[in-house]
C-alpha atoms as a PDB file:
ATOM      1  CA  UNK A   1     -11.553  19.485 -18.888  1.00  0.00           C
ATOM      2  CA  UNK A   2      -8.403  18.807 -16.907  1.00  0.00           C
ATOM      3  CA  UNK A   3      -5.464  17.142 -18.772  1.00  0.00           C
ATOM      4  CA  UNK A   4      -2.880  17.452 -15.975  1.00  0.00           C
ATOM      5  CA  UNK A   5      -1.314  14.472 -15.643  1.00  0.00           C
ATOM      6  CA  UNK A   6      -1.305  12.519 -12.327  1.00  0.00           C
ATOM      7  CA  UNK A   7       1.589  10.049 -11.257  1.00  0.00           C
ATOM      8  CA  UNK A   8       0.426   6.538 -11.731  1.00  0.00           C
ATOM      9  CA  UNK A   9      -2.363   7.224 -13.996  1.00  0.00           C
ATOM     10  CA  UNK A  10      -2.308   6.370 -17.446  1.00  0.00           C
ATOM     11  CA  UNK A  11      -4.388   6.244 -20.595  1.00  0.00           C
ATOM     12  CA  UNK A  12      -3.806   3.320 -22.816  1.00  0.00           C
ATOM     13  CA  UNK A  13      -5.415   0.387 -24.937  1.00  0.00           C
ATOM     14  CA  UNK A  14      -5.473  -2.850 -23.147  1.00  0.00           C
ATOM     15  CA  UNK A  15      -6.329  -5.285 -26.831  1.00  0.00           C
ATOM     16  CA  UNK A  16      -8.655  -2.983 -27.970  1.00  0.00           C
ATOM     17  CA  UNK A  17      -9.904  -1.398 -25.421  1.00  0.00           C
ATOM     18  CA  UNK A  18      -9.473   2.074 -24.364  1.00  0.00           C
ATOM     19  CA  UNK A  19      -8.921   2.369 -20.336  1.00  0.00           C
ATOM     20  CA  UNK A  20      -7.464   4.243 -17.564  1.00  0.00           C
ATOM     21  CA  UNK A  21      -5.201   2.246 -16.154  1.00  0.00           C
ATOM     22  CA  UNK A  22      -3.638   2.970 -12.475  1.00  0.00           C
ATOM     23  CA  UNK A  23      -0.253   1.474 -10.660  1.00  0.00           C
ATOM     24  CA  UNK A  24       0.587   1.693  -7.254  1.00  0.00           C
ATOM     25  CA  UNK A  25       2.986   0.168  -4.913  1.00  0.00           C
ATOM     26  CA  UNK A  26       1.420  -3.081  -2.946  1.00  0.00           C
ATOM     27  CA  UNK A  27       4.984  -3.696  -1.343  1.00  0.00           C
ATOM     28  CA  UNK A  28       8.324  -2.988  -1.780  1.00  0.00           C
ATOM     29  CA  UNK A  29       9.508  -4.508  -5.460  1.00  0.00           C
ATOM     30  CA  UNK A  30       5.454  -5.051  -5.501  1.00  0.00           C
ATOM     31  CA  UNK A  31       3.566  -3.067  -8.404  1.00  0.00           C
ATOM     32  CA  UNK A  32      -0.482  -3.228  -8.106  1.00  0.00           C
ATOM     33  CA  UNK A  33      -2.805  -2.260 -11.445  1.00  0.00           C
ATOM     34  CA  UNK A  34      -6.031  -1.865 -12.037  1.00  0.00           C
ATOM     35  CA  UNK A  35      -7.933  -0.522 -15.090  1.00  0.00           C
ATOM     36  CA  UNK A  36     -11.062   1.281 -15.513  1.00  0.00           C
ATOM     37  CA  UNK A  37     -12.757   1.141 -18.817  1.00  0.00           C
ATOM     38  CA  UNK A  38     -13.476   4.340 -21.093  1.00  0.00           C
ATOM     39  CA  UNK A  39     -16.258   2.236 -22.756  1.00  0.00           C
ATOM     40  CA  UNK A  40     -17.783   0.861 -19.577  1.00  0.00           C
ATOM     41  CA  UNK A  41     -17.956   4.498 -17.709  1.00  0.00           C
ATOM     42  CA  UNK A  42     -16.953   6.807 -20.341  1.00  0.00           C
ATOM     43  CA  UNK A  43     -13.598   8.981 -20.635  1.00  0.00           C
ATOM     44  CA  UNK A  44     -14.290  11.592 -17.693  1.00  0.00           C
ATOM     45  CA  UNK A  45     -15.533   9.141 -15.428  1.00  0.00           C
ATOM     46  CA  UNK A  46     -13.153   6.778 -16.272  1.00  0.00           C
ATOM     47  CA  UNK A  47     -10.173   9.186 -15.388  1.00  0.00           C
ATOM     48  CA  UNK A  48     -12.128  10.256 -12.380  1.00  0.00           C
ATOM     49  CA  UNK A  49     -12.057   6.971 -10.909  1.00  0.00           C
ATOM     50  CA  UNK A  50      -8.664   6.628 -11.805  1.00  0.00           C
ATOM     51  CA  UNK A  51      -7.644   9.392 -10.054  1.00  0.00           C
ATOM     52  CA  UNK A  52      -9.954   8.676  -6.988  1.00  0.00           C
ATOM     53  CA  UNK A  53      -8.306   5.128  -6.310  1.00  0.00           C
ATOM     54  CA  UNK A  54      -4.569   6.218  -7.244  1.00  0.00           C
ATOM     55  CA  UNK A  55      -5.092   9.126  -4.301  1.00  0.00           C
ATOM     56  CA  UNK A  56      -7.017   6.207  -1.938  1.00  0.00           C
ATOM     57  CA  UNK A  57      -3.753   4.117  -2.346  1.00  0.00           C
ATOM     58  CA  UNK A  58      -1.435   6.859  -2.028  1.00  0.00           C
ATOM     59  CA  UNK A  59      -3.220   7.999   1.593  1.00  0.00           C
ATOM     60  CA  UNK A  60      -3.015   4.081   2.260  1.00  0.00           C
ATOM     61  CA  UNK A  61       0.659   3.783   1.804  1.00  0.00           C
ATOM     62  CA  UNK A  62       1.966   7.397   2.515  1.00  0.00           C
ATOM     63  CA  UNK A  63      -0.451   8.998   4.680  1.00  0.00           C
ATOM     64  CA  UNK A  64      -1.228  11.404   2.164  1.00  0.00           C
ATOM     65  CA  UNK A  65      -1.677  12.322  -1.443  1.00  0.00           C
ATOM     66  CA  UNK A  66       1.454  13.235  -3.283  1.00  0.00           C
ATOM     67  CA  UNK A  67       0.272  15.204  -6.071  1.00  0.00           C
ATOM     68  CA  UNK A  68      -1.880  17.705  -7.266  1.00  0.00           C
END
């Protein structure tokens, strides 16, 4: 399983739930979040779309993905 960690992507509980939870910039001064649910789509998939939608908003603002 990979445990690399990815910029913006972060595993903690949100009340008691376990999620994935993912920050990006919206605007300047602007953070964005989102969370994806270990329960709801279990840990790898969870990560996975985690992952997926910090790289979507990195090509979105950047023009590319900035890490590995």
């Amino acid at each position: 399983e990979d445990n690399f960690q990815v910029y913006g992507v972060r595993k903690i509980w949100k009340g008691t739930v376990e999620v994935f939870e993912v920050n990006w910039q919206a605007a300047p001064g602007k953070t964005a979040r989102t969370t994806f649910s270990v329960k709801k789509y279990g840990e790898k998939e969870a990560r996975r779309l985690a992952i997926a939608l910090r790289r979507e908003k990195e090509i979105e603002i950047y023009g590319t993905a900035l890490g590995k």
